[in-house]
C-alpha atoms as a PDB file:
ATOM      1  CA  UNK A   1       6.610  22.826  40.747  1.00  0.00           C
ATOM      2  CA  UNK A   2       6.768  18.721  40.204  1.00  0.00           C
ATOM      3  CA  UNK A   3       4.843  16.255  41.945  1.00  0.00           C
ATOM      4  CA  UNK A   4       6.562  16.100  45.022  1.00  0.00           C
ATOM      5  CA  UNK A   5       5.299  20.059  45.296  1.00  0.00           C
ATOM      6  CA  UNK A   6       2.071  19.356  44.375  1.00  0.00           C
ATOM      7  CA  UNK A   7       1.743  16.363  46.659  1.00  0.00           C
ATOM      8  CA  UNK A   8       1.012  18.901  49.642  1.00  0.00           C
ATOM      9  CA  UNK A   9       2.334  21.583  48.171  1.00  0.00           C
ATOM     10  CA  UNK A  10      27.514  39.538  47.225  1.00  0.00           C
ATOM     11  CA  UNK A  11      29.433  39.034  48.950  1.00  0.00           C
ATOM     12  CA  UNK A  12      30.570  36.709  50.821  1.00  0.00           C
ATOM     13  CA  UNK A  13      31.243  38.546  53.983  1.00  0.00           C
ATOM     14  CA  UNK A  14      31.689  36.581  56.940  1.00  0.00           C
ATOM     15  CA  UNK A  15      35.071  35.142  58.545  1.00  0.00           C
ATOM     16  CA  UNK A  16      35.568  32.954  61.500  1.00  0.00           C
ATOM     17  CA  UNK A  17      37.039  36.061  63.452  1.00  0.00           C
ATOM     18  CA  UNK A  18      34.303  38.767  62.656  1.00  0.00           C
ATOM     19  CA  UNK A  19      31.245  38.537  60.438  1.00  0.00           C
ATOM     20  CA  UNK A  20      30.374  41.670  58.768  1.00  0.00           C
ATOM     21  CA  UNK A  21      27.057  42.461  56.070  1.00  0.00           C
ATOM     22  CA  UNK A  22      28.745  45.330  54.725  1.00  0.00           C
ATOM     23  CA  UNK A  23      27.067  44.443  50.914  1.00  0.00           C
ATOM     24  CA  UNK A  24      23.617  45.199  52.366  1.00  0.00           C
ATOM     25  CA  UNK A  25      23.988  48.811  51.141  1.00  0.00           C
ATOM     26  CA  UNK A  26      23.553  48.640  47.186  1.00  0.00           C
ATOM     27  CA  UNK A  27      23.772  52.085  46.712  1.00  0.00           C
ATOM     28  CA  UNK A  28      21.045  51.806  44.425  1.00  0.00           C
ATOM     29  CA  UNK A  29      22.741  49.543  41.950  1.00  0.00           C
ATOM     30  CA  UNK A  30      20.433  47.438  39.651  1.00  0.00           C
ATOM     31  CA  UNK A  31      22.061  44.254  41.227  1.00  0.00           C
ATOM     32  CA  UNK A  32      24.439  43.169  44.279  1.00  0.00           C
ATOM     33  CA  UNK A  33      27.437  44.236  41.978  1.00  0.00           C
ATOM     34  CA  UNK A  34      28.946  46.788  44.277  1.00  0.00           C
ATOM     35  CA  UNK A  35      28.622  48.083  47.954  1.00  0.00           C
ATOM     36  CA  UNK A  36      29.365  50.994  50.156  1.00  0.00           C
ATOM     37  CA  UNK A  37      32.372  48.961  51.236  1.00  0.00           C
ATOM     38  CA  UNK A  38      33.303  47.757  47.834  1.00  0.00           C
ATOM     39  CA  UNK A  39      32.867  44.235  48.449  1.00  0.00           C
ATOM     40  CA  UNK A  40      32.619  41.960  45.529  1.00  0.00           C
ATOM     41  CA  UNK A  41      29.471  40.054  44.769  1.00  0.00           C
ATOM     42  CA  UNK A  42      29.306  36.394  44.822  1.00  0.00           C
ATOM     43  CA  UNK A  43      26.375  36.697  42.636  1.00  0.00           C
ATOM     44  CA  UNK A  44      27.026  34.431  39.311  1.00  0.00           C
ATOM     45  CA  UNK A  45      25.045  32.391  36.965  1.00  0.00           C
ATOM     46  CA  UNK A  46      22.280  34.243  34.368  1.00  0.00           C
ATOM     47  CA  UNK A  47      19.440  36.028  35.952  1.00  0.00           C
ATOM     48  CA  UNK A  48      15.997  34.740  35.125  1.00  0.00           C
ATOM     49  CA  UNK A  49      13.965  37.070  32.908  1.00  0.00           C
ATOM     50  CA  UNK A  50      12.690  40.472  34.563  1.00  0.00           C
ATOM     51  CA  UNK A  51       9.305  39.430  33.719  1.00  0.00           C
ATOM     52  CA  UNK A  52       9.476  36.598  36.898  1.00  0.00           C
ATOM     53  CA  UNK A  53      10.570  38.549  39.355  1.00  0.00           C
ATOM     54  CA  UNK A  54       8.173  39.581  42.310  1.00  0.00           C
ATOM     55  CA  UNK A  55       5.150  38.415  44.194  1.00  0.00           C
ATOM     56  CA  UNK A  56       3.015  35.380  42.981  1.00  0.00           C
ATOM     57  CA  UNK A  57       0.168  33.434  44.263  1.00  0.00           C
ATOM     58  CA  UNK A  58      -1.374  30.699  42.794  1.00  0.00           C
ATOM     59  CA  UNK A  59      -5.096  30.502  41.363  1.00  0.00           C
ATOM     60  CA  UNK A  60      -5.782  26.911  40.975  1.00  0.00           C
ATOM     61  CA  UNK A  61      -3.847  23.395  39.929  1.00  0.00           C
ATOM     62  CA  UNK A  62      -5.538  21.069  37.616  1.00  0.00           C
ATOM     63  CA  UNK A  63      -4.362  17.500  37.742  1.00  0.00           C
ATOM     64  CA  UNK A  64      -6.379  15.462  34.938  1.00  0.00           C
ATOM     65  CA  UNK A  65     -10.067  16.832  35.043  1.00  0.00           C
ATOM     66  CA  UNK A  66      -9.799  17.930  39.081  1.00  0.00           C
ATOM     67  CA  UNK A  67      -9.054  21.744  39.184  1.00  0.00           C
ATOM     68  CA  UNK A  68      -8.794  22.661  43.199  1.00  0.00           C
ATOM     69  CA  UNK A  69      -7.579  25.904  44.961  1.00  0.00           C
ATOM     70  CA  UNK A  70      -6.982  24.102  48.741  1.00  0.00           C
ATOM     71  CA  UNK A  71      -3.882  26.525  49.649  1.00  0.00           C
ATOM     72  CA  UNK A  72      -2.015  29.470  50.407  1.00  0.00           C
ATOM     73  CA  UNK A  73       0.409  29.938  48.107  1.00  0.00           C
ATOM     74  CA  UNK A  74       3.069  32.504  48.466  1.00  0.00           C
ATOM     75  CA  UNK A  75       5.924  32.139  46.097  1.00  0.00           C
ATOM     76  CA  UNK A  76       9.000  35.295  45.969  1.00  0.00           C
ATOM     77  CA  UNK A  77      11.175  35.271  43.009  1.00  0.00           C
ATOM     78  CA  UNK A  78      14.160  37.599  43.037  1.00  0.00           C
ATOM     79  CA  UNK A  79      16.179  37.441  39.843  1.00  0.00           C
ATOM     80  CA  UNK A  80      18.411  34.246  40.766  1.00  0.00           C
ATOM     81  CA  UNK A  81      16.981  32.867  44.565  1.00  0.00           C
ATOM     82  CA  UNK A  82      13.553  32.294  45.782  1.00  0.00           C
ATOM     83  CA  UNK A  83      11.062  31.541  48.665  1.00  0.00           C
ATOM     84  CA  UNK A  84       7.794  29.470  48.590  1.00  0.00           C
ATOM     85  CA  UNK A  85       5.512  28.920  51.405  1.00  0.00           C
ATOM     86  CA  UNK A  86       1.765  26.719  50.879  1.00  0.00           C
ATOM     87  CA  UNK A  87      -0.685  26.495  54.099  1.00  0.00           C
ATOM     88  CA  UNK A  88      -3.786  24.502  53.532  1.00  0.00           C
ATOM     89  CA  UNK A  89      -6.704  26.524  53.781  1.00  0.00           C
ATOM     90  CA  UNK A  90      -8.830  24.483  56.214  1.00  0.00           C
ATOM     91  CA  UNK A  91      -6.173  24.763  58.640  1.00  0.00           C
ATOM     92  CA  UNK A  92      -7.525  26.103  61.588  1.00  0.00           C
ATOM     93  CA  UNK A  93      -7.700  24.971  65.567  1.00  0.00           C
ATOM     94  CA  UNK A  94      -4.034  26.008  66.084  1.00  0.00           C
ATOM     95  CA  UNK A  95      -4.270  29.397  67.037  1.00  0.00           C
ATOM     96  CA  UNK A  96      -4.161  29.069  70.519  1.00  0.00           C
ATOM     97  CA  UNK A  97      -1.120  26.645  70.640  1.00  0.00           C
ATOM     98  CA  UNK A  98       1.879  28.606  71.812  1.00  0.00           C
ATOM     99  CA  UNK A  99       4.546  25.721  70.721  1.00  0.00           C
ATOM    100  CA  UNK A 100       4.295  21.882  69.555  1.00  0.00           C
ATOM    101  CA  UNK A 101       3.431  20.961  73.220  1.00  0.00           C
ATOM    102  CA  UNK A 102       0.561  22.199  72.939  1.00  0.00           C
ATOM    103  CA  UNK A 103      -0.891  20.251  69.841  1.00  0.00           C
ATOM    104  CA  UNK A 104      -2.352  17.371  69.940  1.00  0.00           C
ATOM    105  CA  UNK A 105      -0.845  13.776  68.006  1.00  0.00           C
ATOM    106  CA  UNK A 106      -4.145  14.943  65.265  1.00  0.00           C
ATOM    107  CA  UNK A 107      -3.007  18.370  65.008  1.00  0.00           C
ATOM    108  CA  UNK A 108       0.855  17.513  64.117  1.00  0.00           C
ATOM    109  CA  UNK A 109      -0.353  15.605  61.664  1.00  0.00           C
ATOM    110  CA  UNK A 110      -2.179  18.376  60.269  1.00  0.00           C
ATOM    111  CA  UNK A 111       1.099  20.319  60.175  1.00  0.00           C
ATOM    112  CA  UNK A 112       2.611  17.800  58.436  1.00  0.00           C
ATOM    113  CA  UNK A 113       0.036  18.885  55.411  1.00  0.00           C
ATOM    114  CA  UNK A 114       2.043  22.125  54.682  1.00  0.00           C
ATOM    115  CA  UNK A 115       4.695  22.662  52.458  1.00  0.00           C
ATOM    116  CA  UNK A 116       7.630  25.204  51.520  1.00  0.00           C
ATOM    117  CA  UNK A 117      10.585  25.605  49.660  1.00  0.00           C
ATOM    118  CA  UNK A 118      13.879  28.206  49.326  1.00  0.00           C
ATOM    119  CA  UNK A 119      16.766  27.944  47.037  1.00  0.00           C
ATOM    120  CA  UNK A 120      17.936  29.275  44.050  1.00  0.00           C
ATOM    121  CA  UNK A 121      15.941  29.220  40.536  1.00  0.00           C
ATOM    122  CA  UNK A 122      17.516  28.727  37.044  1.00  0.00           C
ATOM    123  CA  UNK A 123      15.848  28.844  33.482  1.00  0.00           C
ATOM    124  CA  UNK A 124      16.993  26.819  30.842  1.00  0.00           C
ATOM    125  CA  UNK A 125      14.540  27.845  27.770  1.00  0.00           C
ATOM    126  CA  UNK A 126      11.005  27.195  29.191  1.00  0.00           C
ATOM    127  CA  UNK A 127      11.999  24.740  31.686  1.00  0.00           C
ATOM    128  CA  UNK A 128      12.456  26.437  35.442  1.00  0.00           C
ATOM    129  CA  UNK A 129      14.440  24.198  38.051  1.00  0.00           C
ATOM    130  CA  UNK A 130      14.205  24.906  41.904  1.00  0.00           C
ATOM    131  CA  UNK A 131      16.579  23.956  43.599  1.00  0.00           C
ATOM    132  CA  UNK A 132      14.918  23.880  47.035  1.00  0.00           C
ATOM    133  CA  UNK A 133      18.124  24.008  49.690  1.00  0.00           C
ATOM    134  CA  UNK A 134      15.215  23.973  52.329  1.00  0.00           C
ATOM    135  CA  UNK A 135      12.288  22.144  51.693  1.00  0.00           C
ATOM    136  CA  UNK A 136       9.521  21.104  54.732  1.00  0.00           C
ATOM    137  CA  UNK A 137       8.662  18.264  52.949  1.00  0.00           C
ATOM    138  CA  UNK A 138      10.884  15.823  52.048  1.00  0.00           C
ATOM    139  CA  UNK A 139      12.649  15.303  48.560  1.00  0.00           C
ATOM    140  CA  UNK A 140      11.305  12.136  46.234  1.00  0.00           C
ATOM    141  CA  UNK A 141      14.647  11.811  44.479  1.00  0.00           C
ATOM    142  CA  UNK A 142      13.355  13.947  41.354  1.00  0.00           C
ATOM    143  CA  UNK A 143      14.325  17.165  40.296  1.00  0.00           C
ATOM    144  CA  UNK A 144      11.776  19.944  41.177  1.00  0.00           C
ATOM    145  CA  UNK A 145      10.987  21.557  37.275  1.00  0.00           C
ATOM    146  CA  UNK A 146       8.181  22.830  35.433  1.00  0.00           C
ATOM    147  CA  UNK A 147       7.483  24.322  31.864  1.00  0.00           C
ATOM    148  CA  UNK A 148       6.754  27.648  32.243  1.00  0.00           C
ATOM    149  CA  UNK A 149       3.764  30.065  29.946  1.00  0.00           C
ATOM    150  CA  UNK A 150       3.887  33.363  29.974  1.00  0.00           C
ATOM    151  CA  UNK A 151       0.395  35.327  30.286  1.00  0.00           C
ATOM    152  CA  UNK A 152       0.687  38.795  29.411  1.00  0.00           C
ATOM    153  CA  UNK A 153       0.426  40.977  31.455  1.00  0.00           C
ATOM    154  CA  UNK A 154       0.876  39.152  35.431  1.00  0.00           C
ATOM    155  CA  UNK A 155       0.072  35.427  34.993  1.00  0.00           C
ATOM    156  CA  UNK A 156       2.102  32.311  33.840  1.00  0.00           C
ATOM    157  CA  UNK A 157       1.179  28.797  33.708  1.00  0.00           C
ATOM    158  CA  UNK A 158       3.449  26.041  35.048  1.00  0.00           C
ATOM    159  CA  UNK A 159       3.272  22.893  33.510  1.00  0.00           C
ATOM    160  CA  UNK A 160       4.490  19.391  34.648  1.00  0.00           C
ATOM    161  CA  UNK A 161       7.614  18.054  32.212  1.00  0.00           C
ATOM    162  CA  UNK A 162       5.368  14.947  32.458  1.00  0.00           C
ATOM    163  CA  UNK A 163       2.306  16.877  31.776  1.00  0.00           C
ATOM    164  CA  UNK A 164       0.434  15.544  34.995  1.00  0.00           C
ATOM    165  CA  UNK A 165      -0.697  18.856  36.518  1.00  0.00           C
ATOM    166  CA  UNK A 166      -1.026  22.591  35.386  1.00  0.00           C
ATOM    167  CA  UNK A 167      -0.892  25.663  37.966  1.00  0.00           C
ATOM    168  CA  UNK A 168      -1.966  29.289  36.811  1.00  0.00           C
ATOM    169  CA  UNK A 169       0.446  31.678  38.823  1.00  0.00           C
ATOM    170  CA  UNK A 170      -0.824  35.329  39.288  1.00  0.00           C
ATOM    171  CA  UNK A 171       2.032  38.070  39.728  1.00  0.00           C
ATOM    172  CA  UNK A 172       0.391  40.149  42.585  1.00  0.00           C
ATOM    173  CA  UNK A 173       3.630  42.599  42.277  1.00  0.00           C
ATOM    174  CA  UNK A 174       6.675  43.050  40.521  1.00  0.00           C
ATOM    175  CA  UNK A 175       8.625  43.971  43.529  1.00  0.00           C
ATOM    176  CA  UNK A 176       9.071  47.344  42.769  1.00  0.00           C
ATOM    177  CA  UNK A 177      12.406  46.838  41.187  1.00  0.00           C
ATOM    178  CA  UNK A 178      13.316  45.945  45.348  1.00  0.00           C
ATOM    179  CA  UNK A 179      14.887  42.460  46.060  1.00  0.00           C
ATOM    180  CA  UNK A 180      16.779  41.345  48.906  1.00  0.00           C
ATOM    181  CA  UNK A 181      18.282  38.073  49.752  1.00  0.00           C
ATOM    182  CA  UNK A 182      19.972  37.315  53.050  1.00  0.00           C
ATOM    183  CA  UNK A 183      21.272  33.872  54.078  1.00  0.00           C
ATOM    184  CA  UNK A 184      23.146  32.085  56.667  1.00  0.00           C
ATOM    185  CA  UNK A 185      25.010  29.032  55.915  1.00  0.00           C
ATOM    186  CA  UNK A 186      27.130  26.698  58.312  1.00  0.00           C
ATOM    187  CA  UNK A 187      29.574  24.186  56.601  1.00  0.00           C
ATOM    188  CA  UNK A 188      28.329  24.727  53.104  1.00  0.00           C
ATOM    189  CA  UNK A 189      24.467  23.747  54.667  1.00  0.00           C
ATOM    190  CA  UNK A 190      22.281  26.565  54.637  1.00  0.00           C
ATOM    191  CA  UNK A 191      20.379  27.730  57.822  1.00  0.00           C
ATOM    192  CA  UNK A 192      18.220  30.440  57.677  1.00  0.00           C
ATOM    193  CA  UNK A 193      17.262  32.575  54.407  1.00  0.00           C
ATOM    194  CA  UNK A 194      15.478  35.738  54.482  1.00  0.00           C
ATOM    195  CA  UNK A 195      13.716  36.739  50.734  1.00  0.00           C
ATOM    196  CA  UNK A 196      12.759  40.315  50.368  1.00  0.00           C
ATOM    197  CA  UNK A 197      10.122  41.340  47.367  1.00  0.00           C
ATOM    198  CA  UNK A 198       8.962  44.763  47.738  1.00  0.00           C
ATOM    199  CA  UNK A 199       7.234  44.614  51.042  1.00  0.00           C
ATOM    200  CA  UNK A 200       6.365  40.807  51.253  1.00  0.00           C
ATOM    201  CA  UNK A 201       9.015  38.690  52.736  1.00  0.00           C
ATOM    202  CA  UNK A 202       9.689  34.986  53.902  1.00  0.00           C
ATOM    203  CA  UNK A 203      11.699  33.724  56.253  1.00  0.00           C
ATOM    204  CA  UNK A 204      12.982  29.989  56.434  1.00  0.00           C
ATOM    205  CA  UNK A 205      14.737  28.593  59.595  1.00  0.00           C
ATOM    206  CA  UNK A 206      16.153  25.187  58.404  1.00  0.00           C
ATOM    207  CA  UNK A 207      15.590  21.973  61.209  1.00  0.00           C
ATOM    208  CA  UNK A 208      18.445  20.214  62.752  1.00  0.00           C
ATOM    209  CA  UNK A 209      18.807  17.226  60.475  1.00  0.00           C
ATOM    210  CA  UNK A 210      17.512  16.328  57.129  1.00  0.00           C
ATOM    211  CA  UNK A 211      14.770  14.835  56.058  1.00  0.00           C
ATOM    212  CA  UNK A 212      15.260  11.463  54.543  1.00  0.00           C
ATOM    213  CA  UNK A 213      13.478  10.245  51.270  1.00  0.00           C
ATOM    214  CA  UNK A 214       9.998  10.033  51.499  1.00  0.00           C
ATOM    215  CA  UNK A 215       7.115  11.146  49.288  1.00  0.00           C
ATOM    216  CA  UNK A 216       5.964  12.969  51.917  1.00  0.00           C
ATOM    217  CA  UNK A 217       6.210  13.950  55.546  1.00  0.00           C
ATOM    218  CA  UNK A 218       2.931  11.927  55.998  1.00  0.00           C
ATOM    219  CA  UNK A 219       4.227   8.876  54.374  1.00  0.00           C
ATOM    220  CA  UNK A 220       7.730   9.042  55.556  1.00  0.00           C
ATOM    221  CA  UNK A 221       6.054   9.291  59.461  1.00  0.00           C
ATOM    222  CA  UNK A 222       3.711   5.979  58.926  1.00  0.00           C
ATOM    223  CA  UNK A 223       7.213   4.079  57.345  1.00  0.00           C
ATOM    224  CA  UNK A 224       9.267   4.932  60.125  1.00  0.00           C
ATOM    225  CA  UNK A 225       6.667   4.624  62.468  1.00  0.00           C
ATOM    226  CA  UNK A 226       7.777   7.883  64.076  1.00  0.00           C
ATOM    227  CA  UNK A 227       7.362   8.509  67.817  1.00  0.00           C
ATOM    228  CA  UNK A 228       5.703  11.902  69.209  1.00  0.00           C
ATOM    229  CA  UNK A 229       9.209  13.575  69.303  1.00  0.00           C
ATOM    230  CA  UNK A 230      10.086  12.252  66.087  1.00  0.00           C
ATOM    231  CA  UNK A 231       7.399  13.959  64.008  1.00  0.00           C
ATOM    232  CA  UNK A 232       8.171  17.221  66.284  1.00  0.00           C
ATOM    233  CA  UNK A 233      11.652  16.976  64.758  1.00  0.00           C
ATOM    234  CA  UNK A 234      10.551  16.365  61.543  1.00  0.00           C
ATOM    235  CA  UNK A 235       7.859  19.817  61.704  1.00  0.00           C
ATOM    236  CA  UNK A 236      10.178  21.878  62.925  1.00  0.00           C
ATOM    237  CA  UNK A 237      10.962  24.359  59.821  1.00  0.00           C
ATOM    238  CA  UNK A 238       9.927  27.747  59.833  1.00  0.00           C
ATOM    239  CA  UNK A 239       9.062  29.135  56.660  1.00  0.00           C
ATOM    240  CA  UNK A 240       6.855  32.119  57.874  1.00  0.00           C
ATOM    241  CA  UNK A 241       5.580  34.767  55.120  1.00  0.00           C
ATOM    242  CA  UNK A 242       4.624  38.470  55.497  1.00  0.00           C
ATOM    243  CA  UNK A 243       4.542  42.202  55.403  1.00  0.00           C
ATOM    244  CA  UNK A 244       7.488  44.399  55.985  1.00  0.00           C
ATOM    245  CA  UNK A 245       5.627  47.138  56.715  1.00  0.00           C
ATOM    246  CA  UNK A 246       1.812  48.256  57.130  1.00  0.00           C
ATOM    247  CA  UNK A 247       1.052  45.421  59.703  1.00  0.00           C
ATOM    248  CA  UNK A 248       0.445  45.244  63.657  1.00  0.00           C
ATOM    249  CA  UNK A 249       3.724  45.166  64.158  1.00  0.00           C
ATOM    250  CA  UNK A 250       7.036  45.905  61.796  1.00  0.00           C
ATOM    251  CA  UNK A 251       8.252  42.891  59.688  1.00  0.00           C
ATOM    252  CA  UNK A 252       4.231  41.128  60.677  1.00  0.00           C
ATOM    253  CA  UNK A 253       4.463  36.906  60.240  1.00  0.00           C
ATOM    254  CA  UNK A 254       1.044  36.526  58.374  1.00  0.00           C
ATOM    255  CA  UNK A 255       0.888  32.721  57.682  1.00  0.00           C
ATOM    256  CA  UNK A 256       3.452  30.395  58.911  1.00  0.00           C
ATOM    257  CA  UNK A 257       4.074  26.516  59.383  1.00  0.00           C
ATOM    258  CA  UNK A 258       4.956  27.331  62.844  1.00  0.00           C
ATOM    259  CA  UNK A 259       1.362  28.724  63.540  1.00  0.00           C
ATOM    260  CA  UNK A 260       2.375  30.644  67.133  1.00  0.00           C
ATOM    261  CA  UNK A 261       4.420  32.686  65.110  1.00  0.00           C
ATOM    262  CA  UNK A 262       1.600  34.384  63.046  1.00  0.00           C
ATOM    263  CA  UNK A 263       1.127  37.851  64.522  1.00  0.00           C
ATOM    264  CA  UNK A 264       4.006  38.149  65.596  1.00  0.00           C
ATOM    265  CA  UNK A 265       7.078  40.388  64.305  1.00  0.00           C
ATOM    266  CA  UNK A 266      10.124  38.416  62.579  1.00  0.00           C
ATOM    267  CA  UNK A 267      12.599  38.447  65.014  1.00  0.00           C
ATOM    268  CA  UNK A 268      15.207  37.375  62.879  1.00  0.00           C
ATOM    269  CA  UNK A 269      15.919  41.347  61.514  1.00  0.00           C
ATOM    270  CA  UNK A 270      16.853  41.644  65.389  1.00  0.00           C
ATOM    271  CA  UNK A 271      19.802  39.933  64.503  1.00  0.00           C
ATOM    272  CA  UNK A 272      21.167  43.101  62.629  1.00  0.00           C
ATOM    273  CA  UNK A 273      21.536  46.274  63.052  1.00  0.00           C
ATOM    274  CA  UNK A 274      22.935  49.467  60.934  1.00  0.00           C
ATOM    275  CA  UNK A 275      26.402  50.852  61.836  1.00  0.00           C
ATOM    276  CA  UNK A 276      26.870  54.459  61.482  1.00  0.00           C
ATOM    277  CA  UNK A 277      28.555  56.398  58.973  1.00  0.00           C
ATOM    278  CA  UNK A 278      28.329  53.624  56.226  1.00  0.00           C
ATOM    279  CA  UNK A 279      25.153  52.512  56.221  1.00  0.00           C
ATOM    280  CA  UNK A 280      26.193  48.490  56.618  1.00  0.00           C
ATOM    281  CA  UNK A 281      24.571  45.837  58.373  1.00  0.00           C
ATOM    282  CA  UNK A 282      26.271  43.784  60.696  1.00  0.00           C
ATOM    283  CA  UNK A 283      24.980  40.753  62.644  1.00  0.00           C
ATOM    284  CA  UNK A 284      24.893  41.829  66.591  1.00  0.00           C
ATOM    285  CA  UNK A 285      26.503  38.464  67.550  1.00  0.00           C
ATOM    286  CA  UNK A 286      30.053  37.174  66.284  1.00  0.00           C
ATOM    287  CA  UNK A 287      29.964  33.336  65.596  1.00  0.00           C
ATOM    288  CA  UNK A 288      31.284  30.615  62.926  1.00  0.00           C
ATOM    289  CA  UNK A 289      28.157  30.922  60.659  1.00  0.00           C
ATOM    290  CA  UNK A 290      28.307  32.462  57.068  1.00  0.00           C
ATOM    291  CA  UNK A 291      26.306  35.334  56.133  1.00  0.00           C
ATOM    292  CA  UNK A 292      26.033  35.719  52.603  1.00  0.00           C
ATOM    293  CA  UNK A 293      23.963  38.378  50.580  1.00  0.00           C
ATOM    294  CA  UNK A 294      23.515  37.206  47.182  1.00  0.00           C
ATOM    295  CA  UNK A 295      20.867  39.773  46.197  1.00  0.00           C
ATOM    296  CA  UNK A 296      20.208  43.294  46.795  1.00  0.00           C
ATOM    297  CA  UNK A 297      18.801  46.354  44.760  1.00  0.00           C
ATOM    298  CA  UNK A 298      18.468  48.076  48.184  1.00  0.00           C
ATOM    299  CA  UNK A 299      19.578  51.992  48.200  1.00  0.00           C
ATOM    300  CA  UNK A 300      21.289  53.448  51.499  1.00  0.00           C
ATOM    301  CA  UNK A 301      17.914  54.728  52.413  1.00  0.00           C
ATOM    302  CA  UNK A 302      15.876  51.682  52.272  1.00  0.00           C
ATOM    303  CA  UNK A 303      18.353  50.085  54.134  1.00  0.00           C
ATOM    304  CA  UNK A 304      17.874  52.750  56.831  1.00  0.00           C
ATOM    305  CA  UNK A 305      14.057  52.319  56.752  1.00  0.00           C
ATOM    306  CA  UNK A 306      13.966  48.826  56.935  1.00  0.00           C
ATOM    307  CA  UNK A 307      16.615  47.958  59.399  1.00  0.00           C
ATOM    308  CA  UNK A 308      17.260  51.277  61.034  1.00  0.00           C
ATOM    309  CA  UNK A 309      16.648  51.027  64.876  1.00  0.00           C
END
């Protein structure tokens, strides 16, 4: 994804009155065209090609002769919106925190080494735009695109437009043909987005305010020479990845930028819960937010399974 990545790297169903998730049951439909309600998708805009959908992880990124493999990276592609989350790999010390409070000034800064994106992707021949509505970093100004390789049969390259760094991507799964995307916007501003790909998932709680330009959280906290609470503000997006099931716990956090949450089951599926009879989600409390599912090849029965309490 461009530099500033690499740096650190339907339905519309709510109203003011009554917020309902109704589209959640696809009825096994190839896409969020239809519902057990028979709400209309929102879904518009081409799909990307079948053969990006799923599970991905990164190998390596070369960046003129320097090759290097220092993250995580866990990147869900459902056929229009995605989820990426990248945790350095010598992160460690944090475990024992059980909030910002207790991290020391070094250890925020560490934090402020991590990196995630959600939004929606679009293709436009081999050029792949994201257009990262939540982003932990900060934007540069330029638009986040790549040039993207196929390599039969799970890989891909990504190339920089400017050809300053390469990334081989490894498709780990294709999903199983089971994609679900759940978010929840406030005054056109999204707030939280939950991506579904098979059984991996990531969750993304937006902060209060955006980030302003900056070529990075580091830089943009030594220019404004940010205060303690400051840089709390600034580090406080979730984007949390993990299993749905076979974990600990149901709906596991694996890896997170928030690391207290790791271990721990995503508590934002307690938000839901299945009404009777027509196999619908609907969130448990009313309010003025949006919800919005603008993907979902879910059947009746994996609704049950995953959500069913």
């Amino acid at each position: 994804m461009n530099t500033r990545r690499l740096g650190l790297r339907t339905a519309v169903l709510a109203s003011l009155g009554m917020l309902s998730l109704m589209g959640l049951a696809a009825a096994d439909a190839p896409l969020s065209t239809r519902n057990d309600a028979g709400a209309p998708s929102r879904e518009s805009g081409a799909q990307l090609p079948s053969w990006l959908w799923g599970e991905w992880r990164r190998d390596w990124i070369l960046r003129g002769k320097s090759k290097s493999s220092t993250l995580d990276v866990h990147y869900l592609q459902t056929p229009t919106y995605f989820a990426d989350i990248r945790i350095p790999k010598a992160r460690s010390g944090l475990s024992a925190a059980k909030s910002f409070a207790d991290l020391t000034d070094q250890q925020l800064r560490v934090l402020a080494g991590q990196n995630g994106f959600t939004g929606r992707t679009t293709l436009a021949g081999t050029v792949a735009t994201w257009s990262d509505e939540i982003a932990f970093q900060p934007s540069d100004g330029t638009p986040d695109a790549g040039r993207l390789e196929r390599r039969p049969p799970h890989g891909m390259l990504e190339i920089g437009l400017d050809g300053s760094y390469t990334e081989s991507w490894r498709r780990w799964s294709n999903g199983s043909g089971q994609y679900l995307v759940i978010r929840v916007e406030h005054s056109g501003r999204l707030l939280r987005s939950l991506v579904v790909v098979g059984n991996r998932f990531v969750y993304v709680r937006n902060r209060v305010k955006d980030l302003p330009t900056a070529s990075s959280l580091e830089a943009l906290i030594e220019t404004t020479k940010a205060t303690r609470e400051e840089i709390v503000d600034y580090l406080d997006c979730e984007f949390s990845v993990g299993r749905v099931r076979g974990g600990s716990v149901s709906w596991e956090i694996q890896q997170s930028t928030l690391p207290w949450r790791e271990g721990h089951h995503l508590d934002f599926v307690e938000q839901l819960s299945v009404r009777d009879g027509v196999t619908a989600l609907v969130p448990r409390a009313v309010g003025d937010d949006q919800w919005v599912v603008p993907v979902n090849t879910l059947s009746s029965r994996d609704i049950k399974a995953l959500f069913g309490r």
